[in-house]
Protein backbone atom coordinates (compact mmCIF):
# COMPACT_ATOMS: atom_id res chain seq x y z
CA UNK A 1 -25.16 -12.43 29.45
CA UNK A 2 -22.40 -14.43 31.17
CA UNK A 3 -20.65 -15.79 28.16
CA UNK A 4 -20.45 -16.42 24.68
CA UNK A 5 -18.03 -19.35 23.66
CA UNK A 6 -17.29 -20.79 20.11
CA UNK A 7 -16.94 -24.36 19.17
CA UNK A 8 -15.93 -25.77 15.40
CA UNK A 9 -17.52 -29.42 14.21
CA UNK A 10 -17.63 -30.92 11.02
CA UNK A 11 -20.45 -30.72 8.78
CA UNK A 12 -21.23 -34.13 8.84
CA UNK A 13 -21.96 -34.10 12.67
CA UNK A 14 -25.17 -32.38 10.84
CA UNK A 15 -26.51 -35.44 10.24
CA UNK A 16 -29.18 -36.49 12.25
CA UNK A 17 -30.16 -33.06 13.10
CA UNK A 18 -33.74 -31.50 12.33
CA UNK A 19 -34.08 -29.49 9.25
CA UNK A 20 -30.47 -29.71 7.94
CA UNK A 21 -31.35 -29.59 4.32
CA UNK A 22 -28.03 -27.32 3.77
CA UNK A 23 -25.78 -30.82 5.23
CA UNK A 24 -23.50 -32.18 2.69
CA UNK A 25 -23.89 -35.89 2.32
CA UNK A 26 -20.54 -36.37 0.39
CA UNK A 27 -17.14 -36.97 2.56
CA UNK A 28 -15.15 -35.02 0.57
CA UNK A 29 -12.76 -33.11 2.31
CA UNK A 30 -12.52 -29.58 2.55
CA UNK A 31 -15.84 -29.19 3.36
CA UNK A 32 -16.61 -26.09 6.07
CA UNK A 33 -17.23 -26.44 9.75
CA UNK A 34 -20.12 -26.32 11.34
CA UNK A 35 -19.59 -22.78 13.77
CA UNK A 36 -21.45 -23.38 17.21
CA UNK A 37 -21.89 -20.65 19.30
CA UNK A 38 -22.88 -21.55 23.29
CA UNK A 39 -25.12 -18.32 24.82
CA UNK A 40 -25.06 -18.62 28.77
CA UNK A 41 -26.59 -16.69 31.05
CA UNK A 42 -29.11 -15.85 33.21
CA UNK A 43 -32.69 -13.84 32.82
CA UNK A 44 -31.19 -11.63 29.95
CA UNK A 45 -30.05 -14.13 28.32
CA UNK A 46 -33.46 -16.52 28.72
CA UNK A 47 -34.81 -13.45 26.95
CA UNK A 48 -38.03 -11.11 28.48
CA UNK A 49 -38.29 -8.74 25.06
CA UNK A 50 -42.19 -8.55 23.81
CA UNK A 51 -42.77 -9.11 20.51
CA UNK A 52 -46.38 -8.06 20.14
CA UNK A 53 -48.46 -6.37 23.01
CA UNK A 54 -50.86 -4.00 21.64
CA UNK A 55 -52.39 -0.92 24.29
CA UNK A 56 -55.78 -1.95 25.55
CA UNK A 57 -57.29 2.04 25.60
CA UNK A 58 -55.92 3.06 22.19
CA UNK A 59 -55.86 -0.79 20.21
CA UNK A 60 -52.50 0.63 19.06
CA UNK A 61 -49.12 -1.84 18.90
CA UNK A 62 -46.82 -0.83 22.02
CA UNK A 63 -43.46 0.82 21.36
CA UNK A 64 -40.24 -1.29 22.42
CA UNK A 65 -42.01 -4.52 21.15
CA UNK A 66 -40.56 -6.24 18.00
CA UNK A 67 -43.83 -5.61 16.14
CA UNK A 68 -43.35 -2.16 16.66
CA UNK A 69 -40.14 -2.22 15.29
CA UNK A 70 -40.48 -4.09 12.18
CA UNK A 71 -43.71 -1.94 10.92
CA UNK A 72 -42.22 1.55 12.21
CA UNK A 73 -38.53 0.71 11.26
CA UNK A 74 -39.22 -1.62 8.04
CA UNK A 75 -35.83 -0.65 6.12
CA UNK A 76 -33.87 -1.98 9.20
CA UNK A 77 -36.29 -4.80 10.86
CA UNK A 78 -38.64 -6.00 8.40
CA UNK A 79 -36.35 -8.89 7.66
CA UNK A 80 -37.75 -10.45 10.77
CA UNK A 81 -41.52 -10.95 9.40
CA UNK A 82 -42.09 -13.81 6.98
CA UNK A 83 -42.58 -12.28 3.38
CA UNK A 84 -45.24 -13.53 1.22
CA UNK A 85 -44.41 -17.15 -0.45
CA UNK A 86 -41.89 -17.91 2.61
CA UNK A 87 -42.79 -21.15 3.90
CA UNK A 88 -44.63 -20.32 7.58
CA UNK A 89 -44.07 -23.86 8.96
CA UNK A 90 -40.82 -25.03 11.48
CA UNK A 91 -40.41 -28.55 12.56
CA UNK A 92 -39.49 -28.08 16.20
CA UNK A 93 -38.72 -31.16 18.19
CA UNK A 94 -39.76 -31.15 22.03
CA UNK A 95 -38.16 -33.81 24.34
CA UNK A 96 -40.55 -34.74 27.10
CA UNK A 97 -37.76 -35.06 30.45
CA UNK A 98 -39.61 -35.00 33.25
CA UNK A 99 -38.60 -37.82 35.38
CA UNK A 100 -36.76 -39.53 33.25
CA UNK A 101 -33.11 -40.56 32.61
CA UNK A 102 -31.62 -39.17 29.75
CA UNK A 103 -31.43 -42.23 27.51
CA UNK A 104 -34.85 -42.89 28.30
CA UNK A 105 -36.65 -39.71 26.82
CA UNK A 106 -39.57 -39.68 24.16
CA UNK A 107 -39.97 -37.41 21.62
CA UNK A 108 -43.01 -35.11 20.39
CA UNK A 109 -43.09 -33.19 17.15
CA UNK A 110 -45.00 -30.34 16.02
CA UNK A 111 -45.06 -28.05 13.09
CA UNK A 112 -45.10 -24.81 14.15
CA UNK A 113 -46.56 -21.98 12.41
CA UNK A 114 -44.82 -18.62 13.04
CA UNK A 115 -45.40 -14.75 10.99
CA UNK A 116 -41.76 -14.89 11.79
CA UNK A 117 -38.61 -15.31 9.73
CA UNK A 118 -37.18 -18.80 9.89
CA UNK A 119 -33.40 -19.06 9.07
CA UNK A 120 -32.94 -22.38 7.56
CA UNK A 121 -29.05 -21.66 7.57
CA UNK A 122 -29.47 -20.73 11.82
CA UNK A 123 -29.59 -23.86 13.83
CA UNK A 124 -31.00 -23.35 17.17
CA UNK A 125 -31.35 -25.63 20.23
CA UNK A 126 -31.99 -24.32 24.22
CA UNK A 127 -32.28 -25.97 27.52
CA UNK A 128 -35.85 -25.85 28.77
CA UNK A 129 -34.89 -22.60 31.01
CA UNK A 130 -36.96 -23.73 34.50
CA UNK A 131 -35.48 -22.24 37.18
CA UNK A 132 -34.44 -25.78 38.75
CA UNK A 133 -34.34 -27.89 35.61
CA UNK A 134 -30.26 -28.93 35.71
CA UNK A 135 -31.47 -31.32 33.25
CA UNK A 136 -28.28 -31.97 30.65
CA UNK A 137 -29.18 -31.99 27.39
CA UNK A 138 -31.32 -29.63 25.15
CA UNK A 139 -35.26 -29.76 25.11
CA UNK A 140 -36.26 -27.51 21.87
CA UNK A 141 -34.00 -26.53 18.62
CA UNK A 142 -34.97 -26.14 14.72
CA UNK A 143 -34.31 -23.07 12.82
CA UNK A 144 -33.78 -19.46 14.22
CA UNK A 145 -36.49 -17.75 14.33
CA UNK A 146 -38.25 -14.69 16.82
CA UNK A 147 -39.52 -15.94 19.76
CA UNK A 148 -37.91 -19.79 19.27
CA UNK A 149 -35.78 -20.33 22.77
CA UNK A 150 -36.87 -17.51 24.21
CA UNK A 151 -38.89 -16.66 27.44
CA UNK A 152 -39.75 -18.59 30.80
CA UNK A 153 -41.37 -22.42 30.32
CA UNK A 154 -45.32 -20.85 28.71
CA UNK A 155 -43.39 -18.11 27.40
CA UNK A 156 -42.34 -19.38 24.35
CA UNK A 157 -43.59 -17.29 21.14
CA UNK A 158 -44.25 -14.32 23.33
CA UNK A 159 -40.92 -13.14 24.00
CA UNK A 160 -37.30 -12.48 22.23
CA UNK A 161 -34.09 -12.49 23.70
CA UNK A 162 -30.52 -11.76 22.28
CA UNK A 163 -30.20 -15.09 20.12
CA UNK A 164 -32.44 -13.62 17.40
CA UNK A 165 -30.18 -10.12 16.97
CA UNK A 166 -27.13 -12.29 17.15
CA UNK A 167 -28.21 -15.56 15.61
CA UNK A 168 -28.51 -13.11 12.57
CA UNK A 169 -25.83 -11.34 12.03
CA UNK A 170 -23.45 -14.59 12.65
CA UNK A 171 -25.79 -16.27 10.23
CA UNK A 172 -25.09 -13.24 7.62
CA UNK A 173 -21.64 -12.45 7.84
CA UNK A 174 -20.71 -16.52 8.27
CA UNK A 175 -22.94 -18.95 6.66
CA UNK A 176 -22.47 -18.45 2.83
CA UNK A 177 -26.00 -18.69 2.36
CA UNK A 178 -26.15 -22.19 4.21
CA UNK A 179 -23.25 -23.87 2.77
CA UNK A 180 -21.32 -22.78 5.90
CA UNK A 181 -23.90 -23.63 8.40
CA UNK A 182 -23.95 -21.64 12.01
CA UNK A 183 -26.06 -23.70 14.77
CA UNK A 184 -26.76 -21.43 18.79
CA UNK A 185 -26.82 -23.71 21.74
CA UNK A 186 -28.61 -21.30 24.16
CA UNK A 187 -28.28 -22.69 27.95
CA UNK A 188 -29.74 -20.12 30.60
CA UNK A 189 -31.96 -20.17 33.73
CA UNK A 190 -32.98 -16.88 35.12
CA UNK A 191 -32.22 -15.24 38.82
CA UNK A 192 -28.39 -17.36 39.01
CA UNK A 193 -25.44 -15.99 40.80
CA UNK A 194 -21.59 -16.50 39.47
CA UNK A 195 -20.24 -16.88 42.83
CA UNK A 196 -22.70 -19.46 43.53
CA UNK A 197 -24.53 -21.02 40.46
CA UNK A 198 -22.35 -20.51 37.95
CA UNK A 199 -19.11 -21.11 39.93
CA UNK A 200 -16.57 -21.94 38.19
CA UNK A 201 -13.43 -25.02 39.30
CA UNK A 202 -11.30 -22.39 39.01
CA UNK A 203 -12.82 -20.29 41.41
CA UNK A 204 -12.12 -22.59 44.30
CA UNK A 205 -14.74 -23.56 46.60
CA UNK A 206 -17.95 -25.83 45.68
CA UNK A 207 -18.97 -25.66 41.73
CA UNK A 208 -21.64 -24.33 41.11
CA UNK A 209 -24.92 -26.51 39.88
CA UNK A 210 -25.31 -24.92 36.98
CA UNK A 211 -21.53 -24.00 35.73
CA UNK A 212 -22.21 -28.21 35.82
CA UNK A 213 -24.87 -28.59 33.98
CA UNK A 214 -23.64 -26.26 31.89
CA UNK A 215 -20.97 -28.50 30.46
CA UNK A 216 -22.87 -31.36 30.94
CA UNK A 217 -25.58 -29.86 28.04
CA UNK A 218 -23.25 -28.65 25.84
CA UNK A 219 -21.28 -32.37 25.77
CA UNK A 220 -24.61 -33.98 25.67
CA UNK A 221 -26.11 -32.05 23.02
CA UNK A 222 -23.60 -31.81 20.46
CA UNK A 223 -22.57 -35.42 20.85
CA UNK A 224 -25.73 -36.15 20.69
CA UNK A 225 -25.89 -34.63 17.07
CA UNK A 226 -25.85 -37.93 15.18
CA UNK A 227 -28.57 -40.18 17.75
CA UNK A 228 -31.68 -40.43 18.34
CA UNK A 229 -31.20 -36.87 20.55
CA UNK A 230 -31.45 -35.22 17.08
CA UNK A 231 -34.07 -37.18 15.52
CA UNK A 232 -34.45 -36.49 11.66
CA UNK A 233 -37.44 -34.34 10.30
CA UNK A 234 -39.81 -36.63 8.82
């Protein structure tokens, strides 16, 4: 984990964005910020923990693998599996980039189902995490939820990385039960250097690609909050 910054918008810059049933639609004043909290990295931070991977001689759930957790360790982890009557489905929005200019890109949506906990008060939105993908604007977000973000490109729902254990206790000890919403902007590649890929102005020398894109995503994204980047769930 390289970094973990914090940024402060108002709640109406909600508007636009998936799944924001908690947004206020008044103006009134007073109303709380919306806390954004940018996770950069590299491959720790993309996220390699297993959530299910069951041994193929005994057909018994692996240890160290979020399944294993929540049904060993229920009292401390069983938050993190949908209970019965939660609803199973998350809109996530994926922005087909791939040769295109930013203010040219389409839009597919799915809904997802997941056993997983979705926090409707935890925004989440990630970069698409290819190794040479500078691309500057986010390519998946909805609501927090294990394996969401997480993992190499055909990774995704396999793996966990540290915006789930953090995502939740920010959303805990700081949303008010969504009335003060939290949103993650996750931004990682693995296998970069900080002397070279992540290098900073301040450093001296060349900047680094990704310290670039880096900014670049993070502008892009949250003033993107209120266009067509953050389409409304339909």
């Amino acid at each position: 984990v390289l970094a973990i910054a914090l940024l402060f918008l108002s709640i109406d810059d909600l508007d636009g964005f998936p799944d924001a049933s908690f947004a206020a639609t008044d103006k009134d004043e007073g109303k709380p910020p919306l806390r954004v909290f940018v996770l950069v990295g590299q491959s720790n931070m993309v996220g390699h923990g297993i959530l299910s991977r069951v041994n193929e001689t005994t057909g018994k759930q692996m240890n160290a693998t979020l399944e294993w957790l929540v049904t060993n360790v229920p009292d401390e982890y069983g938050k993190l599996r949908q209970q019965e009557g939660q609803d199973e489905t998350n809109v996530v929005d994926l922005i087909d980039s791939s040769g295109m200019a930013y203010d040219e890109m389409t839009y597919t949506k799915r809904d997802h189902k997941t056993q997983w906990t979705i926090r409707p008060d935890v925004l989440m939105a990630c970069n698409s995490r290819k190794l040479d993908d500078l691309s500057p604007h986010a390519t998946t977000y909805g609501n927090l939820y294990a394996g969401l973000c997480a993992g190499d490109p055909g990774q995704e729902d396999q793996q966990v990385g540290p915006e789930l254990g953090f995502g939740w206790a920010v959303g805990d000890a700081l949303s008010d039960g969504g009335d003060s919403p939290v949103m993650l902007l996750k931004i990682a590649w693995g296998g970069k250097s900080l002397a070279v890929d992540f290098r900073s102005p301040s450093s001296g020398g060349t900047t680094g690609p990704y310290y670039r894109s880096v900014i670049a995503t993070i502008e892009n994204t949250l003033s993107g909050m209120k266009d067509k980047s953050f389409p409304k769930k339909s």
